[in-house]
PDB file of N, CA and C in Angstrom:
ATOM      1  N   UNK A   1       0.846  -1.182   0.000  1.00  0.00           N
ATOM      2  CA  UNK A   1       0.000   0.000   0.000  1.00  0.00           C
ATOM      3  C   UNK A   1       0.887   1.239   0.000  1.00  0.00           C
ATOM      4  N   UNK A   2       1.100   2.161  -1.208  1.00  0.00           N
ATOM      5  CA  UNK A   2       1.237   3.117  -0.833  1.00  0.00           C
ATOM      6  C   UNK A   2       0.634   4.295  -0.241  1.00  0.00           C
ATOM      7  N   UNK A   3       1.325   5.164   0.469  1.00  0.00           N
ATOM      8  CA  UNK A   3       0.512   6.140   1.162  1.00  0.00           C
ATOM      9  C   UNK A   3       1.100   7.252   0.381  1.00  0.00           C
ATOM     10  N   UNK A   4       0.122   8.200   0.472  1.00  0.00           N
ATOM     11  CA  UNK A   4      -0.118   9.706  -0.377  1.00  0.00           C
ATOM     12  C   UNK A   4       1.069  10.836   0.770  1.00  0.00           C
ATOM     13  N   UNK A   5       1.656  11.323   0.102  1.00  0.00           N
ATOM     14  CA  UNK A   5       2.871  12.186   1.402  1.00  0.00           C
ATOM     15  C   UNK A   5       2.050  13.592   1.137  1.00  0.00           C
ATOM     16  N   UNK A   6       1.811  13.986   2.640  1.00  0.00           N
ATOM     17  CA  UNK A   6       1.084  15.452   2.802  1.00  0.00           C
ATOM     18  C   UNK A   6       2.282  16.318   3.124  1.00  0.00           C
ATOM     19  N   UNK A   7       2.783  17.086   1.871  1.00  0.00           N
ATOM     20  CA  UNK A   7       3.847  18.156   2.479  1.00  0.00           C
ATOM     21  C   UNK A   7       3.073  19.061   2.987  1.00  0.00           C
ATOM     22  N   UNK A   8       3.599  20.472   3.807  1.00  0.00           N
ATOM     23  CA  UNK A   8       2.999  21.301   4.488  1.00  0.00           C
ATOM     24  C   UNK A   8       4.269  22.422   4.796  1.00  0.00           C
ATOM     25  N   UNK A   9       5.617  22.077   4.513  1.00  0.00           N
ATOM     26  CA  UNK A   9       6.479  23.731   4.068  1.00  0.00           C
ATOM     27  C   UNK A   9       6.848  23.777   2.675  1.00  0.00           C
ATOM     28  N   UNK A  10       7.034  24.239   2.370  1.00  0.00           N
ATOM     29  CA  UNK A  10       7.463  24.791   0.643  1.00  0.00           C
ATOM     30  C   UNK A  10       8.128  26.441   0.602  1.00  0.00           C
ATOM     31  N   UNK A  11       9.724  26.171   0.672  1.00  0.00           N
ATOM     32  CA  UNK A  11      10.607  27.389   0.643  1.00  0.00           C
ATOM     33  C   UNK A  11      10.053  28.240  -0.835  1.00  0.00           C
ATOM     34  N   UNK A  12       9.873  29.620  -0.546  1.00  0.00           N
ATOM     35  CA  UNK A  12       9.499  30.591  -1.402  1.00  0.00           C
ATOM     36  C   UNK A  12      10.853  31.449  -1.772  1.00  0.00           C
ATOM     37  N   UNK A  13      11.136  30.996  -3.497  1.00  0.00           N
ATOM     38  CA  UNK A  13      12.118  31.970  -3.619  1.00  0.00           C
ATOM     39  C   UNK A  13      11.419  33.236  -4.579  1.00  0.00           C
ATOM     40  N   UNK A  14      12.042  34.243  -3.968  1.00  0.00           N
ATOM     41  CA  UNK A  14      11.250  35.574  -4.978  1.00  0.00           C
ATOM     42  C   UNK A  14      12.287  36.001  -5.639  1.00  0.00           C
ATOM     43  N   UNK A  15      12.159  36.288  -6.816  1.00  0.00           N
ATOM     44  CA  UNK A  15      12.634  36.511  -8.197  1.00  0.00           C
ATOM     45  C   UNK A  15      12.507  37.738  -8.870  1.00  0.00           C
ATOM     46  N   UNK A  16      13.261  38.585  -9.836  1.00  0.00           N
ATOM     47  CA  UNK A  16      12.944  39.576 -10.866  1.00  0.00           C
ATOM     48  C   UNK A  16      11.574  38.939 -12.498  1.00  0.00           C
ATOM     49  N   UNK A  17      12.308  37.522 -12.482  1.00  0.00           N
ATOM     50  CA  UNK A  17      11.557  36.846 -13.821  1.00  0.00           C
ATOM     51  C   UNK A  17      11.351  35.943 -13.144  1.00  0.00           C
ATOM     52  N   UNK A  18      10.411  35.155 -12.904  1.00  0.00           N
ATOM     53  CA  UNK A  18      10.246  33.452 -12.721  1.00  0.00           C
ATOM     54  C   UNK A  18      10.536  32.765 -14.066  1.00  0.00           C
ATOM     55  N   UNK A  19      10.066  33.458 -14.719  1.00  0.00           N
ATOM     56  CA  UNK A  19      10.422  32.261 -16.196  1.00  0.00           C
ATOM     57  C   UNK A  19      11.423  32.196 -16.509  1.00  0.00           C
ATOM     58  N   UNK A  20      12.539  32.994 -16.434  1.00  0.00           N
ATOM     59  CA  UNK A  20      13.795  32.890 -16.556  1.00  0.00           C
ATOM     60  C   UNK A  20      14.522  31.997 -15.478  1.00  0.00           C
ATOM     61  N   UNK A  21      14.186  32.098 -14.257  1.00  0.00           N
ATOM     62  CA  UNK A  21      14.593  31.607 -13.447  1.00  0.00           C
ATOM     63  C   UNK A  21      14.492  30.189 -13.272  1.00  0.00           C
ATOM     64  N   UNK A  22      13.293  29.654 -13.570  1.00  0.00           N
ATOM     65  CA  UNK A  22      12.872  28.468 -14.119  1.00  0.00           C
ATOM     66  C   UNK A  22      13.720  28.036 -15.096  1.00  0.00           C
ATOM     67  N   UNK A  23      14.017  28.130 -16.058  1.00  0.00           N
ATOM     68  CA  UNK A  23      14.532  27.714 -17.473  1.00  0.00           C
ATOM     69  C   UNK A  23      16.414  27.308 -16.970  1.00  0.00           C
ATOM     70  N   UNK A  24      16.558  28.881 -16.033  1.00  0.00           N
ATOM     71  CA  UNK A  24      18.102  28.522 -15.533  1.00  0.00           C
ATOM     72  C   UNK A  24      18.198  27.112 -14.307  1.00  0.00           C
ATOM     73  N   UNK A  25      17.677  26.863 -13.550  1.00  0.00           N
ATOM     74  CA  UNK A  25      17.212  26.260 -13.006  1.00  0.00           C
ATOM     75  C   UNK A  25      17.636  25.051 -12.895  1.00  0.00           C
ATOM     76  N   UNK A  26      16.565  24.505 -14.152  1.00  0.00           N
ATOM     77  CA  UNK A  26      16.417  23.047 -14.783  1.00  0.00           C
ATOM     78  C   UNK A  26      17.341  22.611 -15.412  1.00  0.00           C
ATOM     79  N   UNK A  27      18.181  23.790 -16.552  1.00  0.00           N
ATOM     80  CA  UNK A  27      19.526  23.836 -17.251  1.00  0.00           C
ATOM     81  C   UNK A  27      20.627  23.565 -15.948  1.00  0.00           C
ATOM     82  N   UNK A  28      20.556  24.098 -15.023  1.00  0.00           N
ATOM     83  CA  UNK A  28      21.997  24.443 -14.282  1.00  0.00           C
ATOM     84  C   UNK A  28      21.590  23.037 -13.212  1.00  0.00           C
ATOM     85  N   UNK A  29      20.455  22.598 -12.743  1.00  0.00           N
ATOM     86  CA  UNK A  29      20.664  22.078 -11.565  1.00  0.00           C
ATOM     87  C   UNK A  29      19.388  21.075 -11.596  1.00  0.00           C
ATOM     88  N   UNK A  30      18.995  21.288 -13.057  1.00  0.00           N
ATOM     89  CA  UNK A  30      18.487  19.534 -13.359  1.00  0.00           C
ATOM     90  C   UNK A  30      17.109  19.389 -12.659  1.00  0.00           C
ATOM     91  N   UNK A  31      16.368  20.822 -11.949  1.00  0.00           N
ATOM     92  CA  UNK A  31      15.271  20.768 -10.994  1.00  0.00           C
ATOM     93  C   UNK A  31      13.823  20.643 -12.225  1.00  0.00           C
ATOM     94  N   UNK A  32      12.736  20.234 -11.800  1.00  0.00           N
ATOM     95  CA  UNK A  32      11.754  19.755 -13.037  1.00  0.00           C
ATOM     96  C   UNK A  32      10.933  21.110 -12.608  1.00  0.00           C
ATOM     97  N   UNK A  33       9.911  21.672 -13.848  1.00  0.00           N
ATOM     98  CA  UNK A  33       9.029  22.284 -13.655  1.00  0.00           C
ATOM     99  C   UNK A  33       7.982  22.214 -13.702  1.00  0.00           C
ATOM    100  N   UNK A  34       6.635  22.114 -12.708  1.00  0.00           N
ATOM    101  CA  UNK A  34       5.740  21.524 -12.336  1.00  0.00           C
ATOM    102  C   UNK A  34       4.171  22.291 -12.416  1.00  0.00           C
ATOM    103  N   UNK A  35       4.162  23.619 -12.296  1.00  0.00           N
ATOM    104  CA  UNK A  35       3.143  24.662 -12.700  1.00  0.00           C
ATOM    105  C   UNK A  35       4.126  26.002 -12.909  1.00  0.00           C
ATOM    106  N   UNK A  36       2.969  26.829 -13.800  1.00  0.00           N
ATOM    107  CA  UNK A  36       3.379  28.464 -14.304  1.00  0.00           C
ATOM    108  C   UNK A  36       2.487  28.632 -14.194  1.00  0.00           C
ATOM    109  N   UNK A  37       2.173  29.986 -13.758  1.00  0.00           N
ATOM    110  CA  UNK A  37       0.616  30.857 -13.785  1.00  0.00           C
ATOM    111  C   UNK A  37       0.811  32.127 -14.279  1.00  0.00           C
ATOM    112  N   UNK A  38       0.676  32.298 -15.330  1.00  0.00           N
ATOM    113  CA  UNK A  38       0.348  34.235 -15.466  1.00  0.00           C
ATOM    114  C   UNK A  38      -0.258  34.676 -15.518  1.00  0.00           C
ATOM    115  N   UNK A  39      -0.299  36.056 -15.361  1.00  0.00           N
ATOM    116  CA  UNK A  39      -1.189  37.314 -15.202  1.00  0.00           C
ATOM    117  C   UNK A  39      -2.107  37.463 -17.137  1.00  0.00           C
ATOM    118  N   UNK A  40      -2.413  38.413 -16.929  1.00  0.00           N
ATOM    119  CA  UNK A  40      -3.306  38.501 -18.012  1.00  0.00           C
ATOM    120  C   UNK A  40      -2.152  39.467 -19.234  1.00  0.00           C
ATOM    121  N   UNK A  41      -0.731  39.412 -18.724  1.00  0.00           N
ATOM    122  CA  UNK A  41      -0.081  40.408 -19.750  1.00  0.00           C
ATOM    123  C   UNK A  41       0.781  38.796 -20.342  1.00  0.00           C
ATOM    124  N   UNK A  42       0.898  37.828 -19.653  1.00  0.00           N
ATOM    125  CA  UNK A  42       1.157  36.638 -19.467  1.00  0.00           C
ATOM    126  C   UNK A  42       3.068  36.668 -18.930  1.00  0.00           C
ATOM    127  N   UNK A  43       3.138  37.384 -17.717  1.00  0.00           N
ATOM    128  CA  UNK A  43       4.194  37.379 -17.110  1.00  0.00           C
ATOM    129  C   UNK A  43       3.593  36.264 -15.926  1.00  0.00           C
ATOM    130  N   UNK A  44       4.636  35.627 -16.002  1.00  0.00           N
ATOM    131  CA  UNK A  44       4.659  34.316 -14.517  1.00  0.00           C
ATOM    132  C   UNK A  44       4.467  35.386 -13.174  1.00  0.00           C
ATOM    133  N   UNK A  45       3.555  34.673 -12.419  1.00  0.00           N
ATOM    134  CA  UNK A  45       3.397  35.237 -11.192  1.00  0.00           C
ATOM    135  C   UNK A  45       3.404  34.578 -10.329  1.00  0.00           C
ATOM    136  N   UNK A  46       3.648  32.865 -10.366  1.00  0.00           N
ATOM    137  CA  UNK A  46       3.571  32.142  -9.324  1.00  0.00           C
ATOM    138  C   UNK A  46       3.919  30.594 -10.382  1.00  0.00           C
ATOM    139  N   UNK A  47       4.274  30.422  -9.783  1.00  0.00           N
ATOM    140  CA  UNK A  47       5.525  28.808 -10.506  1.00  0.00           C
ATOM    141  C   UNK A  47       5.890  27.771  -9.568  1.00  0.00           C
ATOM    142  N   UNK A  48       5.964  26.710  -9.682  1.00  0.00           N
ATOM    143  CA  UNK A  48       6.641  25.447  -8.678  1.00  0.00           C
ATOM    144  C   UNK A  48       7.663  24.696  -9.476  1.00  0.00           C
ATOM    145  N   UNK A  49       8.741  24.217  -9.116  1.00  0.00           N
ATOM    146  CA  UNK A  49       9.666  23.339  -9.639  1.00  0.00           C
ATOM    147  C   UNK A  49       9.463  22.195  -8.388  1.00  0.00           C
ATOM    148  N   UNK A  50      10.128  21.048  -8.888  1.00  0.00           N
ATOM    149  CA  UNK A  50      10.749  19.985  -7.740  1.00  0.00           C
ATOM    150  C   UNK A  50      11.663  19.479  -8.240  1.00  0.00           C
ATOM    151  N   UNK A  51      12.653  18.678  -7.046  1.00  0.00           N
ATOM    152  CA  UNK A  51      13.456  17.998  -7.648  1.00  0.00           C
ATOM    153  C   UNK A  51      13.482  16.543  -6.290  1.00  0.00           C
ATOM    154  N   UNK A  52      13.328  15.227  -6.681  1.00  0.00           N
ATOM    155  CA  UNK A  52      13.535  14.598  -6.111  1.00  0.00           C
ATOM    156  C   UNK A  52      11.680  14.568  -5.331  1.00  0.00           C
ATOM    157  N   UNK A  53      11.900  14.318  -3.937  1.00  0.00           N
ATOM    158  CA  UNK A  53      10.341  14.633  -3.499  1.00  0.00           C
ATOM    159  C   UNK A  53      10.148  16.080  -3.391  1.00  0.00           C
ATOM    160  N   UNK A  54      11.191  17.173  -2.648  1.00  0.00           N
ATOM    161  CA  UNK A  54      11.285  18.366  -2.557  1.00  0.00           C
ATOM    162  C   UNK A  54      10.304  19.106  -3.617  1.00  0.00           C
ATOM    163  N   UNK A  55       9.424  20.300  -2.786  1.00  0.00           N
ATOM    164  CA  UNK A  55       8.787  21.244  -3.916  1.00  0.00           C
ATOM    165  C   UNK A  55       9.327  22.224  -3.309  1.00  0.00           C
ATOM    166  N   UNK A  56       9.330  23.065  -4.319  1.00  0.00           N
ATOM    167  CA  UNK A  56       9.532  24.873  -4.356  1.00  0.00           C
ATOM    168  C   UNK A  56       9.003  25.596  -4.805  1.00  0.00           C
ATOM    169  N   UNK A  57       8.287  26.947  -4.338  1.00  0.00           N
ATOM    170  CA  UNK A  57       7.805  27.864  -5.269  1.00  0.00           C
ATOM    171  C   UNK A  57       8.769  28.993  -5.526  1.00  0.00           C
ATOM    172  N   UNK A  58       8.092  30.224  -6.422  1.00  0.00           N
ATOM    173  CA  UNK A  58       8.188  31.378  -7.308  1.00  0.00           C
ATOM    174  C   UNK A  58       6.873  32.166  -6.405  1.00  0.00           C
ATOM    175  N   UNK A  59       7.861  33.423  -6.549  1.00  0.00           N
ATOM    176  CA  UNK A  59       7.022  34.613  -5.826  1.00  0.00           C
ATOM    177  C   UNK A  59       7.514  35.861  -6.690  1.00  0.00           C
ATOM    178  N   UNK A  60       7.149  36.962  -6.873  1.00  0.00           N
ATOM    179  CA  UNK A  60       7.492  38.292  -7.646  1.00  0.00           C
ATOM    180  C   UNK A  60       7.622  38.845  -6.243  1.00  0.00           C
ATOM    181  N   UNK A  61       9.088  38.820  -5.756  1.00  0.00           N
ATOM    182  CA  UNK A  61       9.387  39.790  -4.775  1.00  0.00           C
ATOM    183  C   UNK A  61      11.128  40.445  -4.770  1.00  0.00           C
ATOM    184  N   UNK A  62      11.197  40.976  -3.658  1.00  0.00           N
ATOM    185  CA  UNK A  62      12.785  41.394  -4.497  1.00  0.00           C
ATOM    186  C   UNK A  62      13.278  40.069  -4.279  1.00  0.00           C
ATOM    187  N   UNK A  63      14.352  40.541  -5.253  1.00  0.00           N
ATOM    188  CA  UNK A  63      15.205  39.218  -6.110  1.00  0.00           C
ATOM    189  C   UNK A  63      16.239  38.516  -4.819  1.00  0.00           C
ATOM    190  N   UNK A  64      16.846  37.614  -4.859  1.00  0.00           N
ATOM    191  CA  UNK A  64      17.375  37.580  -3.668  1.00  0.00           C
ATOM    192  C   UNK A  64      16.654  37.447  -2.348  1.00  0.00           C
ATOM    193  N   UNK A  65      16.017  37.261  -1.913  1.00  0.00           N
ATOM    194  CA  UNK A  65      15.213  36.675  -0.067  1.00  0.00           C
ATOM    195  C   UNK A  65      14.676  35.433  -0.794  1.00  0.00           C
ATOM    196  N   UNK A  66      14.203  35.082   0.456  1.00  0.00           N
ATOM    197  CA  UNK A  66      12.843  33.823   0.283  1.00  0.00           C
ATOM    198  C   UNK A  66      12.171  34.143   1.414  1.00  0.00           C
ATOM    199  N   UNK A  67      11.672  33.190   1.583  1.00  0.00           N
ATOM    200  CA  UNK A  67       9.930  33.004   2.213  1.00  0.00           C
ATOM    201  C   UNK A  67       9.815  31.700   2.681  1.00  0.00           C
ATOM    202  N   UNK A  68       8.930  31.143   3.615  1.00  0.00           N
ATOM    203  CA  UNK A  68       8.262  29.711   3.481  1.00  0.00           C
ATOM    204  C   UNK A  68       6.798  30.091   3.432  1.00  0.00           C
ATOM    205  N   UNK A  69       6.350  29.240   2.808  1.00  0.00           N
ATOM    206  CA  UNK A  69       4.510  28.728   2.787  1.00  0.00           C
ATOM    207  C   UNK A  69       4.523  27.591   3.559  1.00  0.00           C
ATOM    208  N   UNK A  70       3.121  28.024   4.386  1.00  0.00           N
ATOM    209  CA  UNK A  70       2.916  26.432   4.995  1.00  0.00           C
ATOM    210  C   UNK A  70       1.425  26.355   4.479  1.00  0.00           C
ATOM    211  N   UNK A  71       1.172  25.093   4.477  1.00  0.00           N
ATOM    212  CA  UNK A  71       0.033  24.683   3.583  1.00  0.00           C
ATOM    213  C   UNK A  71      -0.664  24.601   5.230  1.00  0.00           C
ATOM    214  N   UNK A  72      -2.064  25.363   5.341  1.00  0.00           N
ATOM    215  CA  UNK A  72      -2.514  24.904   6.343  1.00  0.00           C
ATOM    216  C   UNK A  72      -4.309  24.681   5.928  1.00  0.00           C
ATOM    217  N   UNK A  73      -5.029  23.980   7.345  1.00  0.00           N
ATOM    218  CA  UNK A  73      -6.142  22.966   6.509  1.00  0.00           C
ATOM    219  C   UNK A  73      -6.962  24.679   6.995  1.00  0.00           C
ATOM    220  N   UNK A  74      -6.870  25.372   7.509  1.00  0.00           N
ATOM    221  CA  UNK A  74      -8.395  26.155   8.159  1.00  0.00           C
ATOM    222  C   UNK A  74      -7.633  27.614   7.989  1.00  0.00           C
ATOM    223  N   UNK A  75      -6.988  28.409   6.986  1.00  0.00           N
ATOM    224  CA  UNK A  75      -6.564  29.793   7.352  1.00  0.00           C
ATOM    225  C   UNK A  75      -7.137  30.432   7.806  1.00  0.00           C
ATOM    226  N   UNK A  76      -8.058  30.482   7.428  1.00  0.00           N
ATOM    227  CA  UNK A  76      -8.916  31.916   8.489  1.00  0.00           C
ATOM    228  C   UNK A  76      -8.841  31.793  10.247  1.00  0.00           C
ATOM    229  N   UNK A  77      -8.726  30.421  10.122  1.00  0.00           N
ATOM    230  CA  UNK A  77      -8.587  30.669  12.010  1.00  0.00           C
ATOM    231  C   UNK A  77      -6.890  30.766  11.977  1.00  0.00           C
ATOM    232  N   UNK A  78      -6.226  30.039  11.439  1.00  0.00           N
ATOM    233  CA  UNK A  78      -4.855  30.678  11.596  1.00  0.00           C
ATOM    234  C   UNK A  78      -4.360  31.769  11.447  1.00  0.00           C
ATOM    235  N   UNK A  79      -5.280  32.375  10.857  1.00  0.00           N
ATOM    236  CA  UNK A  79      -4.701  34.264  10.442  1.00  0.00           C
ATOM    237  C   UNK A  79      -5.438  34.846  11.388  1.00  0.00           C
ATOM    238  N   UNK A  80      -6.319  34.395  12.117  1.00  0.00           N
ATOM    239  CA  UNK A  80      -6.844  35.000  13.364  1.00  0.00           C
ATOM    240  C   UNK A  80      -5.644  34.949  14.519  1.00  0.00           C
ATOM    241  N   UNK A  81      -5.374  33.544  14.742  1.00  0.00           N
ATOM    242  CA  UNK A  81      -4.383  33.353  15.704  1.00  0.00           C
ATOM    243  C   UNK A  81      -3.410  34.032  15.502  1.00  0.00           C
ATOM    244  N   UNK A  82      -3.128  34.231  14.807  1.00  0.00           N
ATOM    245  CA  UNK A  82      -1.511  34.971  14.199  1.00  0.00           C
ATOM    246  C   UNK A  82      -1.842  36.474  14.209  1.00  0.00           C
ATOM    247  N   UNK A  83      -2.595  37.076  13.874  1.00  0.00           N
ATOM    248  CA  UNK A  83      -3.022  38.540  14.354  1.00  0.00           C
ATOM    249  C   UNK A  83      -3.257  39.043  15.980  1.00  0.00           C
ATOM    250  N   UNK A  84      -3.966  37.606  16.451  1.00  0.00           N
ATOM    251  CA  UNK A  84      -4.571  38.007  17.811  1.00  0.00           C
ATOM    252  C   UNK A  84      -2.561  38.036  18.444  1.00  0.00           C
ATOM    253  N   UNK A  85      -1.818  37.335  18.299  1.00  0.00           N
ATOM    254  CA  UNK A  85      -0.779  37.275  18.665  1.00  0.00           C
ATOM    255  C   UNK A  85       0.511  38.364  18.574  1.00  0.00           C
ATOM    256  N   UNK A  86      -0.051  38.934  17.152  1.00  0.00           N
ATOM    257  CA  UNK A  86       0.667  40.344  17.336  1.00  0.00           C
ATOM    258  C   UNK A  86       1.197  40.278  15.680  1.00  0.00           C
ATOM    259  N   UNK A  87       1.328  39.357  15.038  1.00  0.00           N
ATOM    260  CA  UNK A  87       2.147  38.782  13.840  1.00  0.00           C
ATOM    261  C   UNK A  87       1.695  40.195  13.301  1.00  0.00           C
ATOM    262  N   UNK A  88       2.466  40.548  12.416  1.00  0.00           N
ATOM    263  CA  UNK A  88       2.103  41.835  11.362  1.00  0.00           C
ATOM    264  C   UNK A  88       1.739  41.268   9.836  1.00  0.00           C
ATOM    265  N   UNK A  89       0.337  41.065   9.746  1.00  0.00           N
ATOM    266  CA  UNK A  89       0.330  40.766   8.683  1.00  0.00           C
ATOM    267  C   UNK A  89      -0.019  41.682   7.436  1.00  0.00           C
ATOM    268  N   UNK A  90       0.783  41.470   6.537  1.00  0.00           N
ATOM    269  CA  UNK A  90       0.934  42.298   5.116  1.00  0.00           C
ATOM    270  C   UNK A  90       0.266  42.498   4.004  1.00  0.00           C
ATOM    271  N   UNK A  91      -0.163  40.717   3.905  1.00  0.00           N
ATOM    272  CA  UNK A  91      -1.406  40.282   2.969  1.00  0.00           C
ATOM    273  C   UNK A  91      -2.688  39.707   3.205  1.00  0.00           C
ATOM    274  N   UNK A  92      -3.734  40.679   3.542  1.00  0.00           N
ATOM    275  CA  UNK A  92      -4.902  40.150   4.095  1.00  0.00           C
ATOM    276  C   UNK A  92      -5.130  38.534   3.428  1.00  0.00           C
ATOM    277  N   UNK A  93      -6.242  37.638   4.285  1.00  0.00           N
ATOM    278  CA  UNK A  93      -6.623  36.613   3.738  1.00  0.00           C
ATOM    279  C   UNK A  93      -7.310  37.238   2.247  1.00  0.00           C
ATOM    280  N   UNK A  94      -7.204  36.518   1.631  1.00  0.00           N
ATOM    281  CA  UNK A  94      -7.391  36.636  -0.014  1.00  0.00           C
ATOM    282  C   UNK A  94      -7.826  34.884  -0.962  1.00  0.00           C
ATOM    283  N   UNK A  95      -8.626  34.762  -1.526  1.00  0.00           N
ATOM    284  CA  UNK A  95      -9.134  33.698  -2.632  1.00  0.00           C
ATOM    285  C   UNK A  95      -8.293  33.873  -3.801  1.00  0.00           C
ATOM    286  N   UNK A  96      -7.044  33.348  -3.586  1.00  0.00           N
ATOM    287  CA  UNK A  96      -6.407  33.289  -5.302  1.00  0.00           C
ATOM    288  C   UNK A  96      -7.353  32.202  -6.259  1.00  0.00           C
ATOM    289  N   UNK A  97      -7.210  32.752  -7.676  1.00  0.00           N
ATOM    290  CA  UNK A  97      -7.368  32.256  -9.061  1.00  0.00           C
ATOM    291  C   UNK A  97      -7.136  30.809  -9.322  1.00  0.00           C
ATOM    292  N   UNK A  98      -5.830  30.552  -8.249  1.00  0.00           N
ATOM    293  CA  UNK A  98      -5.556  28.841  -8.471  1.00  0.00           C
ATOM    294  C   UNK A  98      -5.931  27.875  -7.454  1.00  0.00           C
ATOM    295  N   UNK A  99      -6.587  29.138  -6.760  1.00  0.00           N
ATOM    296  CA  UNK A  99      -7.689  27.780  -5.995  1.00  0.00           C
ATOM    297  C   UNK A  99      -7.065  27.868  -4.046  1.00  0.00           C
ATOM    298  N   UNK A 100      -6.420  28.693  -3.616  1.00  0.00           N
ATOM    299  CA  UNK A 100      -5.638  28.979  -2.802  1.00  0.00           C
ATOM    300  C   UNK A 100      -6.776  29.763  -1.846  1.00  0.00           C
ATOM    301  N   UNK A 101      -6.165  29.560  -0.598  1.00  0.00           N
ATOM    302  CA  UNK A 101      -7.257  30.675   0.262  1.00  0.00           C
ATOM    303  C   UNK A 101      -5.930  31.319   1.195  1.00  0.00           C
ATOM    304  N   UNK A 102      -5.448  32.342   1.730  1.00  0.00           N
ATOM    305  CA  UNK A 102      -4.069  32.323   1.996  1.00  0.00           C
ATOM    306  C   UNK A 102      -3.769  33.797   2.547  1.00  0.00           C
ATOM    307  N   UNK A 103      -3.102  33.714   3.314  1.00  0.00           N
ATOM    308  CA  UNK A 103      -2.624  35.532   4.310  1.00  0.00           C
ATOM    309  C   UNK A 103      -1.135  35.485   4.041  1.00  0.00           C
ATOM    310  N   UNK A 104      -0.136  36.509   4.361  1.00  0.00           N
ATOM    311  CA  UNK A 104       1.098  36.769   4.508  1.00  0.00           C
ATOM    312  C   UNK A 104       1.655  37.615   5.854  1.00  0.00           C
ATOM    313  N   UNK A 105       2.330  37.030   6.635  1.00  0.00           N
ATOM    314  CA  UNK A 105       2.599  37.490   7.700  1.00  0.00           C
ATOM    315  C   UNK A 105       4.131  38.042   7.856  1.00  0.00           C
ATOM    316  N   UNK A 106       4.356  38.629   8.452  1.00  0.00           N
ATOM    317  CA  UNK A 106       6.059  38.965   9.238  1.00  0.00           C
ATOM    318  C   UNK A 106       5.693  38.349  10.585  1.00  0.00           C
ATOM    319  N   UNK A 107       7.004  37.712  10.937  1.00  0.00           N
ATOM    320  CA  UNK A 107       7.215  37.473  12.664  1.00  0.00           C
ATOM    321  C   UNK A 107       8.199  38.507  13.354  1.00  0.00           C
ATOM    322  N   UNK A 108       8.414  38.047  14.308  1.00  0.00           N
ATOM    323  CA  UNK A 108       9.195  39.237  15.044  1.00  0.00           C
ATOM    324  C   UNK A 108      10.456  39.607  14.885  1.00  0.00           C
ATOM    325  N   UNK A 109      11.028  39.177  13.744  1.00  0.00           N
ATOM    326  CA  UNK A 109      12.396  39.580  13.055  1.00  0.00           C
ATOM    327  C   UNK A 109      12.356  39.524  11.849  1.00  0.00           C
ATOM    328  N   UNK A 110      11.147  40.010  11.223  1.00  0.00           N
ATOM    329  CA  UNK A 110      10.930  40.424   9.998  1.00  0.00           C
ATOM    330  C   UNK A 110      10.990  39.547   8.966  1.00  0.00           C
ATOM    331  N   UNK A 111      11.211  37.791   9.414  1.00  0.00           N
ATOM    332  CA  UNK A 111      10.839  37.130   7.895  1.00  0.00           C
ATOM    333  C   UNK A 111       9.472  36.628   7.443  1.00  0.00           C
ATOM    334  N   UNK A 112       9.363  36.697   6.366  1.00  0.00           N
ATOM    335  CA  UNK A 112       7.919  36.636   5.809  1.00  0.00           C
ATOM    336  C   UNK A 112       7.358  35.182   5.806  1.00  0.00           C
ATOM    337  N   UNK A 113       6.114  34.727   6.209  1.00  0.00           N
ATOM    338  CA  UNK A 113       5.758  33.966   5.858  1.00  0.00           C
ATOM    339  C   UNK A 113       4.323  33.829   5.374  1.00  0.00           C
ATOM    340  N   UNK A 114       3.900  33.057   4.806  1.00  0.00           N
ATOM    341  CA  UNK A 114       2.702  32.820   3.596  1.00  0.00           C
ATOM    342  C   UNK A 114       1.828  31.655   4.246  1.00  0.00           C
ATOM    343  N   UNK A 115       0.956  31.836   5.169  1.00  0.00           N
ATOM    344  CA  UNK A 115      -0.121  30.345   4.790  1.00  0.00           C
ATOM    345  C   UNK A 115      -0.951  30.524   4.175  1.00  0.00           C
ATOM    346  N   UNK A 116      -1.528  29.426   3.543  1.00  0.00           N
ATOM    347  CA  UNK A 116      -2.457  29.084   2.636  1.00  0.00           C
ATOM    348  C   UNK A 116      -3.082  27.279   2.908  1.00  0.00           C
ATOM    349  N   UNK A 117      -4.051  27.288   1.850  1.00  0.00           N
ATOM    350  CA  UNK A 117      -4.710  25.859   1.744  1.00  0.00           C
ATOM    351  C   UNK A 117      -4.011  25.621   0.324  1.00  0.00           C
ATOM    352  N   UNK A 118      -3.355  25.886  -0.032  1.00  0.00           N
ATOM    353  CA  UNK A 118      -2.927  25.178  -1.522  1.00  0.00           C
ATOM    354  C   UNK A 118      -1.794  24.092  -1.172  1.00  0.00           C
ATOM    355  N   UNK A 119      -1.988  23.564  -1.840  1.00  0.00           N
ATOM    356  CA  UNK A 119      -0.976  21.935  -1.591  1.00  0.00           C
ATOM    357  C   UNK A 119      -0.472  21.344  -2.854  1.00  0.00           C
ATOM    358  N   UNK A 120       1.035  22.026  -3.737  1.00  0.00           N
ATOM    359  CA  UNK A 120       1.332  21.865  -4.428  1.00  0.00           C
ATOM    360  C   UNK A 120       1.385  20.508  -5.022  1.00  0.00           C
TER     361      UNK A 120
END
């Protein structure tokens, strides 16, 4: 019997191009590409690669940082908890296009993090 693996972190790297970044990627380090999403000018706005079991996303933020996403089952009560707690959050809860329900927070030394219900 196999069993189905529930990931729940996924490191966010933010980028100038995702599509470029993607393409170098796969060329330089052999990683597969797994979704692209663009905007309506059709610039990538959100992308996943993997390599091995490992997933990763694409974010349009400055070039250089990352992020983690955690895939969680109920955001709205987690973005409650995380507000009632003090978290500074940046990106109200929001219904993305690909099916995502999802907030963006800072913790108390300023790194960003992303939950959502999406489960790459």
């Amino acid at each position: 019997m196999t069993s189905e693996i529930r990931r729940t972190f996924y490191p966010l790297i933010n980028c100038a191009d995702p599509a470029a970044s993607m393409a170098w990627l796969e060329r330089a380090f052999g990683f597969t590409p797994l979704e692209a999403h663009r905007d309506e000018t059709g610039k990538v706005v959100h992308a996943e690669m993997r390599y091995d079991t490992g997933i990763f996303m694409f974010g349009n933020g400055e070039p250089g940082t990352s992020a983690v996403y955690v895939a969680v089952d109920d955001p709205d009560a987690h973005h409650d908890r995380a507000k009632a707690a003090g978290a500074e959050i940046f990106r109200e809860l929001t219904d993305q296009d690909y099916g995502s329900r999802d907030y963006a927070a800072r913790d108390q030394d300023g790194n960003e993090w992303y939950f959502g219900t999406y489960r790459p």
